[in-house]
Protein backbone atom coordinates (compact mmCIF):
# COMPACT_ATOMS: atom_id res chain seq x y z
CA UNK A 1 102.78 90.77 141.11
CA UNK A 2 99.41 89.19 141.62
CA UNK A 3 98.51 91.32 144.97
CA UNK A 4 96.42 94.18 143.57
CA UNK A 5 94.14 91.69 141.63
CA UNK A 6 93.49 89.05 144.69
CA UNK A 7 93.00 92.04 146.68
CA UNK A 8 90.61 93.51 144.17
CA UNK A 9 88.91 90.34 143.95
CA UNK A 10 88.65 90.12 147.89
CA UNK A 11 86.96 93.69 147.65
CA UNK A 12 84.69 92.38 144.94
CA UNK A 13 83.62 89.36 146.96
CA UNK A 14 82.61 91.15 149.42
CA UNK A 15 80.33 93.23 147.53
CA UNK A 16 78.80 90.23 145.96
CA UNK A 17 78.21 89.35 149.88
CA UNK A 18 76.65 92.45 150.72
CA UNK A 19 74.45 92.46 147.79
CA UNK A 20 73.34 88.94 148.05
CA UNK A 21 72.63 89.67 152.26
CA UNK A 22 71.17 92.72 151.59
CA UNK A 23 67.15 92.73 152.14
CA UNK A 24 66.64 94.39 148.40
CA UNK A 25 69.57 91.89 147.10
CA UNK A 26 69.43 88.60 145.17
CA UNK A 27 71.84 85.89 145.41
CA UNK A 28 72.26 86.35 141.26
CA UNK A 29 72.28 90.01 141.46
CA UNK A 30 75.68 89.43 144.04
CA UNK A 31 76.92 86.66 140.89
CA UNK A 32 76.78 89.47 138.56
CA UNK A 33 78.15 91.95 140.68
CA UNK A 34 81.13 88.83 141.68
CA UNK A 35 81.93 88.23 137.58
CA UNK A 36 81.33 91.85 135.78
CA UNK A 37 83.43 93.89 138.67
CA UNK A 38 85.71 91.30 139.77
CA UNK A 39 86.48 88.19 137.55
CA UNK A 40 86.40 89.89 134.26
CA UNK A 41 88.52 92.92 135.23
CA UNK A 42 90.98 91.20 136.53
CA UNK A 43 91.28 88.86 133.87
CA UNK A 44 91.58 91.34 131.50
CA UNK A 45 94.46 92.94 133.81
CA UNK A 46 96.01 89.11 133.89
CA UNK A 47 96.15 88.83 130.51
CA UNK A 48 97.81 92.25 129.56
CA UNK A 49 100.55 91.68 132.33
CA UNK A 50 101.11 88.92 131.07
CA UNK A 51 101.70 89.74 127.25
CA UNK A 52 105.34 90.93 127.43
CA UNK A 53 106.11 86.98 128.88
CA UNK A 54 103.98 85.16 126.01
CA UNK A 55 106.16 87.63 123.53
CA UNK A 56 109.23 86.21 124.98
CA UNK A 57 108.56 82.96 125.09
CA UNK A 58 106.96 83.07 121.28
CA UNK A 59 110.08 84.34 120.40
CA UNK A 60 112.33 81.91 122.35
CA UNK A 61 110.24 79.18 120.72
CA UNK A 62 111.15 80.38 117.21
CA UNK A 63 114.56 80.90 117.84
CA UNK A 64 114.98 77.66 119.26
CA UNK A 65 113.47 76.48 116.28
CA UNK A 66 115.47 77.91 113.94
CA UNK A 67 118.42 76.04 115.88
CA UNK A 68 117.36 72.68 115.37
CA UNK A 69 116.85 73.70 111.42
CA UNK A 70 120.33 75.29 111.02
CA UNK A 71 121.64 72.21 109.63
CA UNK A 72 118.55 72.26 106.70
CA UNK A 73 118.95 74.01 103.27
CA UNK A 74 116.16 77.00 103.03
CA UNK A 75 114.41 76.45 106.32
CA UNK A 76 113.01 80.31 105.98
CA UNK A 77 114.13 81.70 109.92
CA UNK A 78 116.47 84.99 108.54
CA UNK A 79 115.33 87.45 106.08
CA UNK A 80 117.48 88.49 103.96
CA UNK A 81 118.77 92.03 104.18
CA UNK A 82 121.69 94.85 102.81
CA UNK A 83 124.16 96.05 104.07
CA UNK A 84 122.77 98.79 105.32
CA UNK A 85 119.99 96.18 107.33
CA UNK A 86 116.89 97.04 105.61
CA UNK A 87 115.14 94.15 104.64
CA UNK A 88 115.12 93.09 100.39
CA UNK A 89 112.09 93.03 98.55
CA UNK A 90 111.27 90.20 96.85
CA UNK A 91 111.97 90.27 93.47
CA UNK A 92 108.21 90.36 90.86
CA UNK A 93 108.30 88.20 88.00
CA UNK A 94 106.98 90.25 85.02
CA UNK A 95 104.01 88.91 82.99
């Protein structure tokens, strides 16, 4: 899973290298070129590959919270719904 961004990271070192070496090059010109083409890419890529995993794991989390409340009056995890399954609005108090 995490092949493409080492390897993209490998290719992005590199350039940092050849920029830093190069006779025109700075050592903080081949930083920049090291963070804004490799490590925040990537990152970014990380992060949205890895969204579908913190989704199940927030929900896991909630439903294992719900199970230790089951035993408690009005804990809030189930909405209520019809028969049909839409969800019921809440009823408005008039003024």
């Amino acid at each position: 899973m995490y092949i493409v961004p080492v390897a993209w990271l490998y290719v992005t070192l590199m350039m940092a290298v050849a920029e830093a070496t190069n006779s025109n090059g700075t050592v903080l010109g081949g930083i920049v070129t090291f963070v804004l083409y490799g490590v925040l890419p990537v990152a970014l890529v990380i992060y949205l590959m890895r969204a579908p995993a913190r989704r199940k794991a927030i929900r896991a989390r909630e439903a294992a919270t719900c199970a230790t409340n089951s035993g408690k009056p009005d804990t809030g995890c189930h909405t209520a719904t019809t028969a049909e399954g839409d969800a019921v609005a809440p009823v408005r108090e008039k003024e």
